[in-house]
C-alpha atoms as a PDB file:
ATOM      1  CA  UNK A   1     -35.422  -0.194 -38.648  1.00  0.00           C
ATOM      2  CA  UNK A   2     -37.945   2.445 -38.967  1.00  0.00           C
ATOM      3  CA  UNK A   3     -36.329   3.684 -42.276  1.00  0.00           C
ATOM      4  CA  UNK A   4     -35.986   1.055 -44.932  1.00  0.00           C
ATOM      5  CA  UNK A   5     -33.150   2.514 -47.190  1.00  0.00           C
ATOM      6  CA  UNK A   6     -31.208   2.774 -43.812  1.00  0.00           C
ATOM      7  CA  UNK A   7     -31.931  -1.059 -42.934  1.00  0.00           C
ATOM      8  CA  UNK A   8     -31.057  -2.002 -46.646  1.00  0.00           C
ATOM      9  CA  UNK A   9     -27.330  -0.134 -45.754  1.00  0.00           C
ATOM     10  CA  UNK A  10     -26.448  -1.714 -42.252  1.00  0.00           C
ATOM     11  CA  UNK A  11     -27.575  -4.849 -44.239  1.00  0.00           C
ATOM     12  CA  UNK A  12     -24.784  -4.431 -47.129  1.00  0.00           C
ATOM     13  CA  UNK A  13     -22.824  -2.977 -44.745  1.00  0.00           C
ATOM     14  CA  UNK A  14     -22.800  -5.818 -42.723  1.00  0.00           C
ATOM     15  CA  UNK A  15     -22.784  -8.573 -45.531  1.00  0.00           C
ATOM     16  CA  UNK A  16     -19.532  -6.636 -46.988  1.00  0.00           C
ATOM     17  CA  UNK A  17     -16.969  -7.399 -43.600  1.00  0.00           C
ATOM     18  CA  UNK A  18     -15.375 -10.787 -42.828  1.00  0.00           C
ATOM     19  CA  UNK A  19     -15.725 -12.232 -39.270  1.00  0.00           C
ATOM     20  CA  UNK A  20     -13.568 -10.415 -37.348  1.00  0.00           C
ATOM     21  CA  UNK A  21     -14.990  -7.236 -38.437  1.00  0.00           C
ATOM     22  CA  UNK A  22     -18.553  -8.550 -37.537  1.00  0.00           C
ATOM     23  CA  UNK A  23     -17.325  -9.786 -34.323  1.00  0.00           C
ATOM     24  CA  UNK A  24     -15.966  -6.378 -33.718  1.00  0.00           C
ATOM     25  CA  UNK A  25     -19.134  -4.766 -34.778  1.00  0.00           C
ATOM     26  CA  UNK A  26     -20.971  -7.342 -32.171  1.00  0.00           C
ATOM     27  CA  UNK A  27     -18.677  -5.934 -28.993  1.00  0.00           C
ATOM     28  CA  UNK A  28     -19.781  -2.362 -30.311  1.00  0.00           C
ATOM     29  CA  UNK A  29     -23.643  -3.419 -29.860  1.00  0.00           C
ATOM     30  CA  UNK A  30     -23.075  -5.576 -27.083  1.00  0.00           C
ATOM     31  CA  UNK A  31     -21.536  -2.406 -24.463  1.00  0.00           C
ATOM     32  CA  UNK A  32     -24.461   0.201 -26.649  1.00  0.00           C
ATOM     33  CA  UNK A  33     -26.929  -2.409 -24.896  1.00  0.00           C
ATOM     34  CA  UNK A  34     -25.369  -2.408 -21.713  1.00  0.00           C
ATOM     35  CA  UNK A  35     -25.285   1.198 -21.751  1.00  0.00           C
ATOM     36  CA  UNK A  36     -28.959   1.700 -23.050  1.00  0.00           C
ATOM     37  CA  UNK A  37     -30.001  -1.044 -19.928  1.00  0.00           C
ATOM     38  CA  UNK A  38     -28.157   1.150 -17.080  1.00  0.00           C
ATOM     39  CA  UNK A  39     -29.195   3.777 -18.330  1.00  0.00           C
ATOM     40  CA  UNK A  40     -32.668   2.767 -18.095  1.00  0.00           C
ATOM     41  CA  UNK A  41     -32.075   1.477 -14.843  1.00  0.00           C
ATOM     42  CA  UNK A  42     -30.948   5.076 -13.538  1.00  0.00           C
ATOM     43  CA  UNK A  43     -34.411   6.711 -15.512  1.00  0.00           C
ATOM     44  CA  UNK A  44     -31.892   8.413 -18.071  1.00  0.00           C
ATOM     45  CA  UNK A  45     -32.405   6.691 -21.559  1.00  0.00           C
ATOM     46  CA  UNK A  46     -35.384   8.832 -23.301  1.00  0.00           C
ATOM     47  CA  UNK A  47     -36.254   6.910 -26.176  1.00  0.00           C
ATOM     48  CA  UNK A  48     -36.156   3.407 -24.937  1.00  0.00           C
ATOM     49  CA  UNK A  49     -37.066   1.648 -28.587  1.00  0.00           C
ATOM     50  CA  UNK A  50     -33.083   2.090 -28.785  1.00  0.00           C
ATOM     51  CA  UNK A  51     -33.148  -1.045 -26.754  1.00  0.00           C
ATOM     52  CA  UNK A  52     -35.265  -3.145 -29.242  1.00  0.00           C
ATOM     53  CA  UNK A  53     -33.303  -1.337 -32.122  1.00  0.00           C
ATOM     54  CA  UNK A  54     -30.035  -2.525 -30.429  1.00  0.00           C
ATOM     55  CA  UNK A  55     -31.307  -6.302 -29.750  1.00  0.00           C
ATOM     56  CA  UNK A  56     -32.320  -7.011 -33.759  1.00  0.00           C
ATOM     57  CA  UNK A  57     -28.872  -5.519 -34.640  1.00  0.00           C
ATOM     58  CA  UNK A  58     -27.311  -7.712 -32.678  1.00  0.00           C
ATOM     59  CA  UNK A  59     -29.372 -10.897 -33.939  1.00  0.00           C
ATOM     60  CA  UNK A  60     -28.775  -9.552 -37.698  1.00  0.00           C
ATOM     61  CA  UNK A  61     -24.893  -9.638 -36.462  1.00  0.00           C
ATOM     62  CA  UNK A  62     -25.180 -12.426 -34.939  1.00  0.00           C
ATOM     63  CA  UNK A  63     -26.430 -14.323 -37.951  1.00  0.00           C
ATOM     64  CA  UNK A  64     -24.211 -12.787 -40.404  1.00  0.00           C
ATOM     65  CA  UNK A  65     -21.930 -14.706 -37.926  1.00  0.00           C
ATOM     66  CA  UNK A  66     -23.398 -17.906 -38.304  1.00  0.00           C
ATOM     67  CA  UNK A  67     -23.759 -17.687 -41.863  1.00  0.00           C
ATOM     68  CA  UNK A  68     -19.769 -17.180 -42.522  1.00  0.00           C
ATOM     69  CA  UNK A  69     -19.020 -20.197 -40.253  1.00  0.00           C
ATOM     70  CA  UNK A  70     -21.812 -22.283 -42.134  1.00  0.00           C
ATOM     71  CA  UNK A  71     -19.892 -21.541 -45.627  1.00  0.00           C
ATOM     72  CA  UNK A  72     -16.468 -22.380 -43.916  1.00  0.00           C
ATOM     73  CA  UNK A  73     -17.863 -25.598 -42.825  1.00  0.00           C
ATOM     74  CA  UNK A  74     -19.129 -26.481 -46.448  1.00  0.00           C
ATOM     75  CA  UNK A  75     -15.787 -25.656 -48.289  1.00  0.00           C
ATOM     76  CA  UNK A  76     -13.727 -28.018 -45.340  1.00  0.00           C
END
């Protein structure tokens, strides 16, 4: 994220919401990407960093993720 305060608030953001919220926040990302990809296809996206942009949210999502299923397996 090009601005670092920003980055620091998708990060709380995203560390504040249980799993379902974070999955719901993944299907959000997930069709932006496919959206930003046809578009790019058809020569209509104009700032095609989005793409890149879109790909580490979903990884940071994605990780969140992992990390809430890691601390359910360690209280079992």
């Amino acid at each position: 994220m090009a601005n670092t305060k920003q980055g620091k608030q998708d990060r709380e953001e995203l560390s504040s919401l249980d799993a379902a919220g974070l999955q719901a926040r993944l299907d959000e990302e997930k069709k932006k990407q496919w959206a930003d990809r046809f578009a790019l296809g058809k020569r209509q996206l104009t700032n095609t960093a989005e793409l890149a942009k879109t790909r580490k949210r979903i990884a940071r999502i994605q990780t969140y993720l992992r990390q809430l299923d890691l601390k359910q397996e360690t209280n079992r």
